[in-house]
N, C-alpha and C. Protein backbone atom coordinates (compact mmCIF):
# COMPACT_ATOMS: atom_id res chain seq x y z
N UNK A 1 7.54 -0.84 -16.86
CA UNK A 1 6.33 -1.56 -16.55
C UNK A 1 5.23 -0.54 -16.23
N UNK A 2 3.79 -0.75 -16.99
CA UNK A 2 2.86 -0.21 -16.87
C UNK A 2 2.35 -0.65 -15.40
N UNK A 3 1.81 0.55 -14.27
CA UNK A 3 1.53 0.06 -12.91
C UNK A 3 0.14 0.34 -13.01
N UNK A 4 0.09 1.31 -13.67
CA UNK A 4 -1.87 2.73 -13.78
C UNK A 4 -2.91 1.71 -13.90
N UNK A 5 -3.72 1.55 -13.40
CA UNK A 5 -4.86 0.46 -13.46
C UNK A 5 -4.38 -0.97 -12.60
N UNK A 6 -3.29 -0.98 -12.46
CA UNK A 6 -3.49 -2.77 -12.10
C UNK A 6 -3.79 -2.54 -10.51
N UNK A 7 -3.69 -4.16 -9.88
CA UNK A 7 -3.85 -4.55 -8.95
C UNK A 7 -2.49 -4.87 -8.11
N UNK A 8 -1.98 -4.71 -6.84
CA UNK A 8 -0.70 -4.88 -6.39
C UNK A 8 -0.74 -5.45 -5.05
N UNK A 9 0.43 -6.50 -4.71
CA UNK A 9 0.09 -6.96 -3.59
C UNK A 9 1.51 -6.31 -2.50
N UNK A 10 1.30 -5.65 -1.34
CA UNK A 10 2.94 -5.63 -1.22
C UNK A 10 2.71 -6.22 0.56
N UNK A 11 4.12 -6.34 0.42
CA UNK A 11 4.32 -6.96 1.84
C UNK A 11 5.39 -6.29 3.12
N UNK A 12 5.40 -6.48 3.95
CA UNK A 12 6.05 -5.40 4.64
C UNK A 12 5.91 -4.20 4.82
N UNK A 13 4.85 -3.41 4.23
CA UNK A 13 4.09 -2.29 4.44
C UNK A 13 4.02 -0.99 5.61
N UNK A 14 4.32 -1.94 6.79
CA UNK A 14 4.18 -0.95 7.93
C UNK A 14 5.64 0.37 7.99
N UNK A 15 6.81 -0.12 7.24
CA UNK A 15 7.78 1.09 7.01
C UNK A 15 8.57 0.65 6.40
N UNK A 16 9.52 1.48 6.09
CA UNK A 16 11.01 1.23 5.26
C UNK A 16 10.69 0.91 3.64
N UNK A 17 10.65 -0.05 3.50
CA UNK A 17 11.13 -0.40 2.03
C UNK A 17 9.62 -0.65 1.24
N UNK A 18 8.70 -1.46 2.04
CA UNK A 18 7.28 -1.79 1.60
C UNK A 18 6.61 -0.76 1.93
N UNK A 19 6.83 0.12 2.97
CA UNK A 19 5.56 1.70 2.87
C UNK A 19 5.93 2.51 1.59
N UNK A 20 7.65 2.83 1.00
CA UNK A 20 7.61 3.26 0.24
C UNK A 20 7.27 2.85 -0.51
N UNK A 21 7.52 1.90 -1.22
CA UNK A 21 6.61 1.24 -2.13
C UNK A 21 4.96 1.42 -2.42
N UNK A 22 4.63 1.58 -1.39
CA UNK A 22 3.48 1.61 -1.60
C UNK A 22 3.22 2.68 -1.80
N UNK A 23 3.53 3.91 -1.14
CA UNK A 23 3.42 5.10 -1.62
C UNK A 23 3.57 5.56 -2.99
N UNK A 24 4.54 4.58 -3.66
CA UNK A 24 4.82 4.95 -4.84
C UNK A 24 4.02 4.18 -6.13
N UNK A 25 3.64 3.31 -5.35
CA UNK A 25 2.41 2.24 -6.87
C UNK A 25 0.97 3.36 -6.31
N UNK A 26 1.03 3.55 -5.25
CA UNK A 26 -0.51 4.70 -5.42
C UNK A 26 0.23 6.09 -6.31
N UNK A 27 1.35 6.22 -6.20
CA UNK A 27 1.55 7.56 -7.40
C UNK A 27 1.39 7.04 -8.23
N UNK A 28 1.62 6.00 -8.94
CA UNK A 28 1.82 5.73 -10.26
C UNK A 28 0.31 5.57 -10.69
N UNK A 29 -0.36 5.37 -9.79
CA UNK A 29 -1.57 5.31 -10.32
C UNK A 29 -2.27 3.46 -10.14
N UNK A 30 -1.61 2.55 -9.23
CA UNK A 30 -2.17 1.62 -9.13
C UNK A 30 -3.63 1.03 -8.77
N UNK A 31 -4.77 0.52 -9.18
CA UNK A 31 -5.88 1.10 -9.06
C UNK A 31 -6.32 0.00 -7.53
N UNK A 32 -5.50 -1.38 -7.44
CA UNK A 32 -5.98 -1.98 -6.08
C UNK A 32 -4.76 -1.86 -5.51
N UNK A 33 -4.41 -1.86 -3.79
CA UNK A 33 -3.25 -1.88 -3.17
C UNK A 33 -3.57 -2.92 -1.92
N UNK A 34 -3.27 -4.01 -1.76
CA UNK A 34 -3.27 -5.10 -1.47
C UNK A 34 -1.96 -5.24 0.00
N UNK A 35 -2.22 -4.63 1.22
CA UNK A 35 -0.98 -4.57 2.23
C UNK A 35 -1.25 -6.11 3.01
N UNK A 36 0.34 -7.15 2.89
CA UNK A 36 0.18 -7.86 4.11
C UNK A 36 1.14 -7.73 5.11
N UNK A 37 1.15 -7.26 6.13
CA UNK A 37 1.53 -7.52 7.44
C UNK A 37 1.58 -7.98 8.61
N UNK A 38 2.66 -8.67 9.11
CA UNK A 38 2.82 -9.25 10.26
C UNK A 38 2.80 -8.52 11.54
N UNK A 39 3.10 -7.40 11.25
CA UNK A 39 3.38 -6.34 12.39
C UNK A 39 2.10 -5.68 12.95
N UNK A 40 2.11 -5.64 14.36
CA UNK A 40 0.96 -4.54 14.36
C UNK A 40 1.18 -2.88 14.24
N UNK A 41 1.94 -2.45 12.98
CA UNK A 41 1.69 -0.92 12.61
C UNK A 41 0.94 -1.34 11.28
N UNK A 42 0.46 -2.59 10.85
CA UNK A 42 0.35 -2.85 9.42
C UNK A 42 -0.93 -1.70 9.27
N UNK A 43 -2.56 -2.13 10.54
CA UNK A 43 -3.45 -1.02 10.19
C UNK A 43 -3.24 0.30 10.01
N UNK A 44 -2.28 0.88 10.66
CA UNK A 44 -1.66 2.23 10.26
C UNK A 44 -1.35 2.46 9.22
N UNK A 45 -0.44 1.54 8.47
CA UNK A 45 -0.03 2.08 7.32
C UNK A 45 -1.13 2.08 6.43
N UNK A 46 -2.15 1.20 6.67
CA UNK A 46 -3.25 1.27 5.69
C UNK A 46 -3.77 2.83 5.95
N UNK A 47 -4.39 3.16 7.16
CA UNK A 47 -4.97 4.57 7.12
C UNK A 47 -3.82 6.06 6.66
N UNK A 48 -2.31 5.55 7.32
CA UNK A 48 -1.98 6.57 6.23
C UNK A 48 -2.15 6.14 4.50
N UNK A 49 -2.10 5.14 4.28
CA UNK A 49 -1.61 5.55 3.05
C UNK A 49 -3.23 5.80 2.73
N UNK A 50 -4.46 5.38 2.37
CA UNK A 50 -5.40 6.39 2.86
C UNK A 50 -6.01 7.56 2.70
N UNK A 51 -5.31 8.30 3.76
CA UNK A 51 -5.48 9.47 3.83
C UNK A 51 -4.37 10.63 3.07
N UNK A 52 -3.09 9.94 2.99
CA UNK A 52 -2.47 10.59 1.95
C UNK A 52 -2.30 10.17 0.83
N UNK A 53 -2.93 8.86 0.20
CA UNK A 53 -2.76 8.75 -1.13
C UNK A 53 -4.02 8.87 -1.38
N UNK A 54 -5.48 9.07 -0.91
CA UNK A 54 -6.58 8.79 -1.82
C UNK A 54 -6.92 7.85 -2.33
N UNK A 55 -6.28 6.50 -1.12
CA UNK A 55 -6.34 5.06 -1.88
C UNK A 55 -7.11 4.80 -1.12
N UNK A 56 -7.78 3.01 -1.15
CA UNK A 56 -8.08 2.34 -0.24
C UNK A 56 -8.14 1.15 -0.04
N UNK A 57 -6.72 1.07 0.61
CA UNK A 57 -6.44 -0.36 0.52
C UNK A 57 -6.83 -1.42 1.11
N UNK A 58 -6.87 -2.65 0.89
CA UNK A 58 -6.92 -3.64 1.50
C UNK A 58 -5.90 -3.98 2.87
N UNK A 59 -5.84 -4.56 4.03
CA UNK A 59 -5.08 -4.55 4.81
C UNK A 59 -5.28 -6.56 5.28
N UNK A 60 -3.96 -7.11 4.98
CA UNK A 60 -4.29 -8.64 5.62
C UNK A 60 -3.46 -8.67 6.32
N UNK A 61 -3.63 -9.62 7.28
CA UNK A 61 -2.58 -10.00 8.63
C UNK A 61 -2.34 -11.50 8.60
C-alpha cells in the first residue's frame, strides 16, 4: 500500500503500538497525520512526533 501523500487517521497515539505507527506513516511519507486520544499524553505525542518527524499533526480528544 501506497502511504506518500495520503491522509491518516490513528488512534491510540500516546505510546506502544499507535506512536509507532505513527512514527512510521510520517517515514513513509504520509502527508496528513490525524492523532485521536483519550489519554492525557495524547498532546505530547503530537509535539514529539513534531519535532522529530517534521510533521504536523492534528491532535483530537
Amino acid at each position: 500500500m501506497e502511504i506518500k501523500g495520503k491522509n491518516v487517521l490513528i488512534t491510540g497515539s500516546a505510546a506502544g503500538i499507535g506512536q509507532a505507527t505513527a512514527f512510521a506513516l510520517a517515514d513513509a511519507g504520509a502527508a496528513g497525520i490525524a492523532l485521536a486520544d483519550l489519554d492525557e499524553k495524547g498532546p505530547a505525542a503530537r509535539r514529539t512526533l513534531s519535532s522529530k518527524k517534521e510533521q504536523r499533526p492534528f491532535f483530537a480528544r
